[in-house]
Every structure is written in C-alpha cells, then in structure tokens.
C-alpha atoms as a PDB file:
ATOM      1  CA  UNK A   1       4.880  18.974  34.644  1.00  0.00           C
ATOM      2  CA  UNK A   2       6.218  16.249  32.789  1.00  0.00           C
ATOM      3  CA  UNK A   3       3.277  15.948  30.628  1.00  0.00           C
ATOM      4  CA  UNK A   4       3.380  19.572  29.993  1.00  0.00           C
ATOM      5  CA  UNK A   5       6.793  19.580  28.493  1.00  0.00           C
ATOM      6  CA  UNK A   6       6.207  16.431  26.563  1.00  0.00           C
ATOM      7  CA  UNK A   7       2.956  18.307  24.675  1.00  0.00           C
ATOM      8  CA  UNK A   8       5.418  21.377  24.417  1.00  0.00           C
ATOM      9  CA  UNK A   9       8.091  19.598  22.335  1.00  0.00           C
ATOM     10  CA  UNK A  10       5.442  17.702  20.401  1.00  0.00           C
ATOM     11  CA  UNK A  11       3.966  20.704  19.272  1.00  0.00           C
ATOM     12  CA  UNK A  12       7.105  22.260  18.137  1.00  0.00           C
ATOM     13  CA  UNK A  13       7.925  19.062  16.523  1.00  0.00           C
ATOM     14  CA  UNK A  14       4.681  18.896  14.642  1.00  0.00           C
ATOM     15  CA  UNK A  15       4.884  22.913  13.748  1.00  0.00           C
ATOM     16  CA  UNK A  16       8.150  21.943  11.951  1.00  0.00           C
ATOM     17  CA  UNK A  17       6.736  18.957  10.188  1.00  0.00           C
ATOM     18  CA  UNK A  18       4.102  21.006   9.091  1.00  0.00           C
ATOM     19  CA  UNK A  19       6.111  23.579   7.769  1.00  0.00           C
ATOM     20  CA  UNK A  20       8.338  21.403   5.861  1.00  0.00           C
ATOM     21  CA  UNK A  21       5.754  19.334   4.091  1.00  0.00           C
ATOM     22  CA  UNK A  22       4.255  22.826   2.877  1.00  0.00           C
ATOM     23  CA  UNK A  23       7.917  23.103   1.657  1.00  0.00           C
ATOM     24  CA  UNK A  24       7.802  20.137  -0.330  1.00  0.00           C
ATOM     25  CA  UNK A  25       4.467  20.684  -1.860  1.00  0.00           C
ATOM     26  CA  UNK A  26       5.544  23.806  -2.632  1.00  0.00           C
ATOM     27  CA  UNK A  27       8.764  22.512  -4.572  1.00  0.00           C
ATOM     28  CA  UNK A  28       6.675  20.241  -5.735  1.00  0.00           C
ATOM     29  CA  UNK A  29       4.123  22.448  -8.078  1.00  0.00           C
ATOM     30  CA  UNK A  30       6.961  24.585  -8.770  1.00  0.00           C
ATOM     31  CA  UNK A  31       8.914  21.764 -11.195  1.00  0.00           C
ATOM     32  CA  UNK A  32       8.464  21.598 -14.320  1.00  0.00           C
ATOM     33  CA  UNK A  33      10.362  18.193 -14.326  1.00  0.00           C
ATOM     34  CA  UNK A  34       8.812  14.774 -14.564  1.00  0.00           C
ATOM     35  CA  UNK A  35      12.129  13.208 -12.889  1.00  0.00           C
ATOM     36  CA  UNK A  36      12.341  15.590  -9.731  1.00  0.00           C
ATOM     37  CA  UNK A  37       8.514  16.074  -9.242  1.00  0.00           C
ATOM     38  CA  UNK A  38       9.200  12.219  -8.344  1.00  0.00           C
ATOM     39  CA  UNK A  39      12.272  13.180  -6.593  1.00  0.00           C
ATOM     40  CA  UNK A  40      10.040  15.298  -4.339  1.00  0.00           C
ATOM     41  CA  UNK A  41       6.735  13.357  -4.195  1.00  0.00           C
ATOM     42  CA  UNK A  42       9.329  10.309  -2.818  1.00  0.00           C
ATOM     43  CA  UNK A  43      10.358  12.916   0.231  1.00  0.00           C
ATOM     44  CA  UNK A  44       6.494  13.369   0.701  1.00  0.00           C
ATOM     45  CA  UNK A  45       5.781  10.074   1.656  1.00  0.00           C
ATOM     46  CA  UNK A  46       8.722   9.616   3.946  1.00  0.00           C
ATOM     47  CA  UNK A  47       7.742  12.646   5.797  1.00  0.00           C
ATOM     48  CA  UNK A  48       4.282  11.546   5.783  1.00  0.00           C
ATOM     49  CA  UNK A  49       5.503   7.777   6.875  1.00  0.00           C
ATOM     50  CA  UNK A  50       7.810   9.213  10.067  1.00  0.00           C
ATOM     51  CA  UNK A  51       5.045  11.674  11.205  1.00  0.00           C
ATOM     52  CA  UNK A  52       2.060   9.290  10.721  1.00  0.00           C
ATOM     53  CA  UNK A  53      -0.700   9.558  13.104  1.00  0.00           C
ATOM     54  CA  UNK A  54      -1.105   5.114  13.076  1.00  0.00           C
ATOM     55  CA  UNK A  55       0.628   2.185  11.446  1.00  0.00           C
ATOM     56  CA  UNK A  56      -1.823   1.883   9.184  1.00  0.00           C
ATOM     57  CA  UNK A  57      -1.720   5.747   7.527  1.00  0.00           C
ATOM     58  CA  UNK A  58       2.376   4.882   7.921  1.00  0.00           C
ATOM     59  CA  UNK A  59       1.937   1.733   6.009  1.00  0.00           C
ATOM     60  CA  UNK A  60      -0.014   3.509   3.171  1.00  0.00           C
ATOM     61  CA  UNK A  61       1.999   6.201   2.836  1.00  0.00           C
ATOM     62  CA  UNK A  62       5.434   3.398   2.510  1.00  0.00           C
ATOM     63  CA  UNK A  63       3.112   1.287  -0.079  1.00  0.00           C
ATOM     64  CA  UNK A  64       3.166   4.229  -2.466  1.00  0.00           C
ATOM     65  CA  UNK A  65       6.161   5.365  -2.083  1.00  0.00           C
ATOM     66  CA  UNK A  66       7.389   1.881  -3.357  1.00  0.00           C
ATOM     67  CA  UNK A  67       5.251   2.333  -5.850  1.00  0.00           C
ATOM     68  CA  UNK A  68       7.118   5.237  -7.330  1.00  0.00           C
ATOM     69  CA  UNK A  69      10.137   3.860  -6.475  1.00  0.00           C
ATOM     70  CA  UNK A  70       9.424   0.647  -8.669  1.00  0.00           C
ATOM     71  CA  UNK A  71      11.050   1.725 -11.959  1.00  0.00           C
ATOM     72  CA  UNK A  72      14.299   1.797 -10.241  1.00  0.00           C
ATOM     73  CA  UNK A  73      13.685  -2.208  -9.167  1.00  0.00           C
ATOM     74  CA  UNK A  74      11.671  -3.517 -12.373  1.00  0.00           C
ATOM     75  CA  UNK A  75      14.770  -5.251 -14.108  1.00  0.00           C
ATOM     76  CA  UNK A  76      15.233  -7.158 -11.143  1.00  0.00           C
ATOM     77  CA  UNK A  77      11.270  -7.783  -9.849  1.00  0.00           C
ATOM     78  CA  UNK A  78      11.035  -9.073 -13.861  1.00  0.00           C
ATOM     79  CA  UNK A  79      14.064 -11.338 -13.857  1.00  0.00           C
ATOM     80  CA  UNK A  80      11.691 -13.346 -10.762  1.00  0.00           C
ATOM     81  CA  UNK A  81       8.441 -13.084 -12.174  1.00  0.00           C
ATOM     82  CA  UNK A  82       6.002 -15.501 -11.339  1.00  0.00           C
ATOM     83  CA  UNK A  83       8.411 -17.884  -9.591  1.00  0.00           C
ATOM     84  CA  UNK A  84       7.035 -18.894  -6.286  1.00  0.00           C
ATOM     85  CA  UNK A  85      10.159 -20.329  -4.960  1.00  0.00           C
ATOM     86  CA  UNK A  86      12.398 -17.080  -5.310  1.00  0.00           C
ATOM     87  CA  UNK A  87      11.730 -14.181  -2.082  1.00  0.00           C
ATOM     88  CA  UNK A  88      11.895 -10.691  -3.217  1.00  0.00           C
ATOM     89  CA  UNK A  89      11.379  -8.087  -1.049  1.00  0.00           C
ATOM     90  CA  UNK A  90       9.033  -7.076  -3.717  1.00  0.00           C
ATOM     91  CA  UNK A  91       7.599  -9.791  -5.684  1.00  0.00           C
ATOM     92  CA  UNK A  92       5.390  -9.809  -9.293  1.00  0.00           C
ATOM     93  CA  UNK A  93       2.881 -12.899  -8.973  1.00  0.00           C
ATOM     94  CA  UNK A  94       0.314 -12.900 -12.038  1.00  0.00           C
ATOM     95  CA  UNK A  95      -1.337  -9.427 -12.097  1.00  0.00           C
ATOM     96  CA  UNK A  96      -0.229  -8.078  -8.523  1.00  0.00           C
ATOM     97  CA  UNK A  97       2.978  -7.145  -6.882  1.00  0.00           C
ATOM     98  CA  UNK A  98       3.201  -7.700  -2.914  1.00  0.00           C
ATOM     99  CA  UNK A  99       5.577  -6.658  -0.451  1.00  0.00           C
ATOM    100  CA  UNK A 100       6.420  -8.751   2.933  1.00  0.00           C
ATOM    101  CA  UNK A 101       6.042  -5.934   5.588  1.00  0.00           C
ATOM    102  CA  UNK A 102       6.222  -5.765   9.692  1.00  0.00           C
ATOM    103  CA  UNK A 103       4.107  -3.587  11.586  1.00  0.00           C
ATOM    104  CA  UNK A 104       6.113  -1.012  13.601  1.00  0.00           C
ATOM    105  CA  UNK A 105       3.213  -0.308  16.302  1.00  0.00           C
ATOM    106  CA  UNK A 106       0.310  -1.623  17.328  1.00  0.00           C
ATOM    107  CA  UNK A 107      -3.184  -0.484  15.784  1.00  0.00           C
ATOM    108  CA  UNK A 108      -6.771  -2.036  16.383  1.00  0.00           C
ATOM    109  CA  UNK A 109      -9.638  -0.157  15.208  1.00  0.00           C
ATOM    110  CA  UNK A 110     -13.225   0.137  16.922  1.00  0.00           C
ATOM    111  CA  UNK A 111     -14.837   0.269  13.592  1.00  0.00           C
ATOM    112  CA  UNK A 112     -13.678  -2.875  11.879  1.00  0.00           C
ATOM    113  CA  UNK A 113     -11.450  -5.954  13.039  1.00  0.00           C
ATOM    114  CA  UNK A 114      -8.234  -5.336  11.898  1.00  0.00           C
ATOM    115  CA  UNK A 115      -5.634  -5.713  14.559  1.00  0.00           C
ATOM    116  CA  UNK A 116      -2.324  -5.385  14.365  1.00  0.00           C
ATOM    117  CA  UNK A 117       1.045  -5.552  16.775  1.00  0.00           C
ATOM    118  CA  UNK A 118       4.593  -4.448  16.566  1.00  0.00           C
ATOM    119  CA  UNK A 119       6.178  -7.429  14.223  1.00  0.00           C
ATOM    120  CA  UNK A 120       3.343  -8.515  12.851  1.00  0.00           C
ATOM    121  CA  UNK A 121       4.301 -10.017   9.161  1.00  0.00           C
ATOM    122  CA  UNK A 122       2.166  -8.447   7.025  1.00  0.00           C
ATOM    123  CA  UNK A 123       1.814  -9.075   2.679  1.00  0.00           C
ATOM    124  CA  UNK A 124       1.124  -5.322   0.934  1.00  0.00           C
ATOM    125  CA  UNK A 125      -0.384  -6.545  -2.758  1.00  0.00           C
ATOM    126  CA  UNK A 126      -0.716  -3.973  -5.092  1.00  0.00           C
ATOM    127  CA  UNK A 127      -2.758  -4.316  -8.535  1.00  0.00           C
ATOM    128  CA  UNK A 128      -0.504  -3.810 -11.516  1.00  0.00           C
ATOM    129  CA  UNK A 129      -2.396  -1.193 -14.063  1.00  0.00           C
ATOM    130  CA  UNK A 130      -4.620  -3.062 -16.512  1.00  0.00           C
ATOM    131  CA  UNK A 131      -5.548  -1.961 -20.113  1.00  0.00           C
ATOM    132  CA  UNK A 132      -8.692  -4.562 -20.124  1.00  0.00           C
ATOM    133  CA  UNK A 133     -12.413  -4.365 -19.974  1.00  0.00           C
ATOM    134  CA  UNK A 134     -13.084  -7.495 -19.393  1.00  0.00           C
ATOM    135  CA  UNK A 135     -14.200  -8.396 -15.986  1.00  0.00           C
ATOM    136  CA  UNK A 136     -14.168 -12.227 -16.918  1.00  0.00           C
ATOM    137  CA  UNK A 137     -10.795 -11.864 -17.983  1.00  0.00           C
ATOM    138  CA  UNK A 138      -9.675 -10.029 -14.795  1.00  0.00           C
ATOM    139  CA  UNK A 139     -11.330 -12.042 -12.625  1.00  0.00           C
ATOM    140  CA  UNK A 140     -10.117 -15.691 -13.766  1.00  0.00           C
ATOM    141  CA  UNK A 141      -6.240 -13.329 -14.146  1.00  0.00           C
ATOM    142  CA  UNK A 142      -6.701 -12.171 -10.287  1.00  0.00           C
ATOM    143  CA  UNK A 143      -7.403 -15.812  -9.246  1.00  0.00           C
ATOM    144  CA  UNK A 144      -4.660 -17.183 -10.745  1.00  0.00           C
ATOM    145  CA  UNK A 145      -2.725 -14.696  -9.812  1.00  0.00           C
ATOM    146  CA  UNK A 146      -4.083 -15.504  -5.704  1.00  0.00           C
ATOM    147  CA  UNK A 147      -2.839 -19.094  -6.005  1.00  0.00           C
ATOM    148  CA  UNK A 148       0.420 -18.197  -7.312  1.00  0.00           C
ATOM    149  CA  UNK A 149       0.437 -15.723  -3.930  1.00  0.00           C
ATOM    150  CA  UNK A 150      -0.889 -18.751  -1.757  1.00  0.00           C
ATOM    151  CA  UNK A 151       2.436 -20.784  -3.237  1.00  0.00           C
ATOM    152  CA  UNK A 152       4.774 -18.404  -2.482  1.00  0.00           C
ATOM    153  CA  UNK A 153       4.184 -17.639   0.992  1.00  0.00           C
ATOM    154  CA  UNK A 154       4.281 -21.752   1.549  1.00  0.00           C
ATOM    155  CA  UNK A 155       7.929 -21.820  -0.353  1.00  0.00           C
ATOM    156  CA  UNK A 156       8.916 -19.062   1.436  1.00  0.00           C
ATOM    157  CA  UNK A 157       7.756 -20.062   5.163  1.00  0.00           C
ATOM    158  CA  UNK A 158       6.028 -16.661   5.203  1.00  0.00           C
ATOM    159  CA  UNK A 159       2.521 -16.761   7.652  1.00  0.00           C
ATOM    160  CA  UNK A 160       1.692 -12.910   7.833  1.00  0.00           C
ATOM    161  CA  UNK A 161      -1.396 -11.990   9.801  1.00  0.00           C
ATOM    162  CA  UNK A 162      -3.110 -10.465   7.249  1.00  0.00           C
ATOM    163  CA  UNK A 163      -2.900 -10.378   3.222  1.00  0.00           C
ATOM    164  CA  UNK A 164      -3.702  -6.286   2.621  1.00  0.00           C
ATOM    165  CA  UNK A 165      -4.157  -3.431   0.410  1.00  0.00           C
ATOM    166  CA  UNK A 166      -5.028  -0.145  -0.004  1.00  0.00           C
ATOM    167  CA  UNK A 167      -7.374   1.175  -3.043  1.00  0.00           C
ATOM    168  CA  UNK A 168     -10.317   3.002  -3.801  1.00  0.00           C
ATOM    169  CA  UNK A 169     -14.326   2.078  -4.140  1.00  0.00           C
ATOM    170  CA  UNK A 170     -14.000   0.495  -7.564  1.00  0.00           C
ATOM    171  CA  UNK A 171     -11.290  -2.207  -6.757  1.00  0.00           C
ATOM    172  CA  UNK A 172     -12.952  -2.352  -3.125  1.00  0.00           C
ATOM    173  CA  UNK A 173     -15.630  -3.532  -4.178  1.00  0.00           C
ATOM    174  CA  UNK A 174     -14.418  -5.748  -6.827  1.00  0.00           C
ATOM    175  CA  UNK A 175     -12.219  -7.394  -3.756  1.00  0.00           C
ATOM    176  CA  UNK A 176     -15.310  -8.392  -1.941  1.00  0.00           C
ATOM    177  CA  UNK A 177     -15.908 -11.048  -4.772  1.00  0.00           C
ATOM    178  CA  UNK A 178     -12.618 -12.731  -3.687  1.00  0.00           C
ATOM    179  CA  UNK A 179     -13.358 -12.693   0.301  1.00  0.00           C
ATOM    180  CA  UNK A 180     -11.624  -9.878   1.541  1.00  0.00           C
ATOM    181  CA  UNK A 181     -13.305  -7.518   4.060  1.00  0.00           C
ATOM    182  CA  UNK A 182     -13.299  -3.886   3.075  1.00  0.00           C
ATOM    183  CA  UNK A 183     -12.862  -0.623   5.302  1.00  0.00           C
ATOM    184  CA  UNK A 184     -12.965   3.025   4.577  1.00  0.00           C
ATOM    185  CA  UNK A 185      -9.895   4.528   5.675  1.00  0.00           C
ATOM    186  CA  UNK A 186     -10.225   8.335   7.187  1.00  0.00           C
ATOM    187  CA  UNK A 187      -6.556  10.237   5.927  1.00  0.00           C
ATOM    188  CA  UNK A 188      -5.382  13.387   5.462  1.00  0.00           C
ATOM    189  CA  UNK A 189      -6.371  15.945   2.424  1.00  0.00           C
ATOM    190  CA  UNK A 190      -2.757  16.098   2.392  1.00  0.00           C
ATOM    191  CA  UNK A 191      -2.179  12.197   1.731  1.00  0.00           C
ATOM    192  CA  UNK A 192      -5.049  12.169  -0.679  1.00  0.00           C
ATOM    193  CA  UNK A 193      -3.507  14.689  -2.583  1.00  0.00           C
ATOM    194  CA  UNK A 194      -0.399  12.579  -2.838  1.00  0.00           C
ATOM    195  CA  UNK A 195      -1.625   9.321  -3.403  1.00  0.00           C
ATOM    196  CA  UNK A 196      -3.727  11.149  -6.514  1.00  0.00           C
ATOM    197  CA  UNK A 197      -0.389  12.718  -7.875  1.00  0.00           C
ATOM    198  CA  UNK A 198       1.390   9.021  -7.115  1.00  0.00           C
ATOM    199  CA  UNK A 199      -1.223   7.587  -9.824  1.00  0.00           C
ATOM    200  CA  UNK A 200      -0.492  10.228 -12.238  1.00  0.00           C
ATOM    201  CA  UNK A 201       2.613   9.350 -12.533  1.00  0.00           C
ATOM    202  CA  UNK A 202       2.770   5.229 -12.284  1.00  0.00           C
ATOM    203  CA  UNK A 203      -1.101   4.563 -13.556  1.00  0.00           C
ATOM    204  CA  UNK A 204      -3.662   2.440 -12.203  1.00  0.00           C
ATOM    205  CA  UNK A 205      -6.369   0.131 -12.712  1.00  0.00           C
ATOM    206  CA  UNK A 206      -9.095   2.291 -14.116  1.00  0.00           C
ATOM    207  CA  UNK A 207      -7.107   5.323 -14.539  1.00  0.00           C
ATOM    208  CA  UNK A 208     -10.613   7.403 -15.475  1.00  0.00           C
ATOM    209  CA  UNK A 209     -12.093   6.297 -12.396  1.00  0.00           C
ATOM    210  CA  UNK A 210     -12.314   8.875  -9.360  1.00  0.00           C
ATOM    211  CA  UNK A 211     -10.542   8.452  -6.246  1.00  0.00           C
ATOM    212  CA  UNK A 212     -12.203  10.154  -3.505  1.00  0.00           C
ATOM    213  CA  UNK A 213     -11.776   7.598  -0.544  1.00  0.00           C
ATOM    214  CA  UNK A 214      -9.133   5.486   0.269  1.00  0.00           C
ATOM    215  CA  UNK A 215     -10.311   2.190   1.031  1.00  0.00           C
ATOM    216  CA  UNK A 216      -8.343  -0.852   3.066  1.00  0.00           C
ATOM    217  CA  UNK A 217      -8.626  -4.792   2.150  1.00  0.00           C
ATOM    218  CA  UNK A 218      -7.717  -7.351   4.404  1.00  0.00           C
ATOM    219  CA  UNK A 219      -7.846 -11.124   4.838  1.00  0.00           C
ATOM    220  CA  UNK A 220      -6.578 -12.946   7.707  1.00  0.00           C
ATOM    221  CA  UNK A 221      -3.978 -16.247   6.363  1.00  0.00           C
ATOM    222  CA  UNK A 222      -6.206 -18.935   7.198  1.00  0.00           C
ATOM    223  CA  UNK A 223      -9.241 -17.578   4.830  1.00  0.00           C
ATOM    224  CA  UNK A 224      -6.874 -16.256   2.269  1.00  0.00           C
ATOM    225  CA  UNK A 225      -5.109 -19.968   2.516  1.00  0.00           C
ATOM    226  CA  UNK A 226      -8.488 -22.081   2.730  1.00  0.00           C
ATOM    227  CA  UNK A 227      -9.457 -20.614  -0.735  1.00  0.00           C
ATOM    228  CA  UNK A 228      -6.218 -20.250  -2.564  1.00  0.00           C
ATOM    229  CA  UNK A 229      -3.770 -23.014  -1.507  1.00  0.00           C
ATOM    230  CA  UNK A 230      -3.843 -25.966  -4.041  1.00  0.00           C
ATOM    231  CA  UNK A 231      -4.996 -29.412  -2.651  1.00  0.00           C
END
C-alpha cells in the first residue's frame, strides 16, 4: 500500500518536473536576449540537478551550470590565479579551472569502476577554451598545469577520491595520454541539448568539433598524485 502511494506521488512529482522544464525550454527559444537566454539556461540545470536520476548526471548538470555562471566570479578566480596556496571554491591552475565538490549520494556503476559515497571530496576540472593548434604546446601547458593541481590540493589538505571531468570524444581521448580512465556517460536528449547550448555561449576547446556523447574522466588521488606531485 505504502509502496503504491510512494510511486503515486513520484509520478505526479515527475509529471510536474516534466512540465516545467518544457516551460523553460520553451522560454528559452522564445528570447531574443543573450543575457536572459542565460538567465533561463541557469534554471535548466538546477532543475535538471534536483531531479537527476544519479549523482553523477546531478554533478554534470552543477559543473555547467558553474560554467555559465563564471563571468559573474572571473574578477575574483583571476585575482588567485595560479597560486597554489590560496582555496577558492573555484580555482584557475594553468589551463584548467577545478571545483572541490562532495557527492550527495552514493553511485557505483557495473560498467566501469567509479564509485562514489555521500561526502566523498571530489575535484571537477574543467578545460579553459583554447585558440591553439598545437598539440605539443597543449600538452607540455596541460602538464604544467597538473602539477600546479597536484600542489594545491597538498597546500590545501584536500585528498578527494577522484580528480574528474566531463567532456566529449576529442578531449576524452586526449585525457587518456595523461592516465585518466575514460567512460561514456548515457544522459538525457534533454541534457545534451543543454550542455550544447552551455558551449555556445561560454566556448570550448575545439569549438568546431561535434559533441554527440558525453564522456566522464576520472583518476583516483594516488595515480593522479604518483605522476604529478613534485619530488
């Protein structure tokens, strides 16, 4: 009986979730303004972070909604740049910008070995947008960039279970050469779509490059540390 109510509310919770994200969307290709399309796109991830399905869609969906919520922040993210020693919530290391997160609920997968429990510390990076062709470049800017990381999270007494982010088959791939494991992520239409708009409006690395897939990186501490923390 119990169960049966419980299903009952859920559904009529869910119905009314559904209804206003179709709301938003709707708002949303109906403004003709750069400013509130934001506005709205920012509501579109929250609703997408409450009513998330696992901590990990919940985590992607909060990673780029900070990401459109960065100009607000950038005067103070830049005043810290590259200084190990200082915490920010946010923080600009080299080429990335990470975020010190804590899991909300626990998620293990049966496809790949990512495991995570309610508290877990957790370190979002995020690639800044590039204008370079270069791979050399990139590659010796991306390492520096990991060792400035590695410093940080000493300074800061920060051990998170896992150094993360969330991308698409390009970068994925390109993360393999610095020893992070790579999973394909199955979301939403819905959350593709407004991941894709999130990009249009911030940039990326490779902004002519599709985005089809969403694709998770991960490193546990210890292999991020063995490889990145200076002797």
């Amino acid at each position: 009986m119990a169960s049966g109510i419980n299903n009952y509310f859920s559904s009529g919770i869910n119905e009314i979730r559904a209804k206003r994200m179709a709301a938003l969307w709707h708002d949303y290709r109906a403004c003709e303004d750069q400013m509130g399309k934001m506005k709205i796109l920012e509501e579109i991830f929250i609703e997408t972070a409450d009513s998330a399905e696992n901590e990990v869609v919940r985590l992607i969906a909060l990673k780029f909604l900070e990401k459109i919520l960065l100009k607000a922040n950038w005067e103070e993210i830049e005043q810290f740049r590259d200084d190990p020693d200082v915490f920010q919530k946010i923080k600009k290391l080299g080429v990335f910008l990470i975020c010190h997160r804590f899991a909300e609920q626990k998620f293990k997968s049966k496809e790949f070995d990512f495991e995570i429990n309610q508290k877990d510390s957790l370190i979002d990076i995020q690639l800044l947008p590039l204008d370079t062709e270069n791979n050399k470049n990139f590659i010796e800017e991306a390492e520096k960039s990991f060792r400035l990381i590695a410093q940080y999270l000493i300074a800061n007494n920060i051990k998170p279970k896992y150094i993360f982010g969330v991308t698409y088959e390009f970068l994925a791939g390109f993360s393999k050469h610095f020893g992070f494991k790579v999973a394909r992520i199955p979301i939403t239409k819905e959350l593709l779509q407004a991941i894709l708009e999130a990009y249009k409006h911030t940039g990326k690395f490779g902004n002519d490059l599709p985005m089809n897939e969403v694709d998770l990186i991960y490193e546990d501490y210890d292999s991020f540390m063995k490889k990145w923390q200076r002797k």
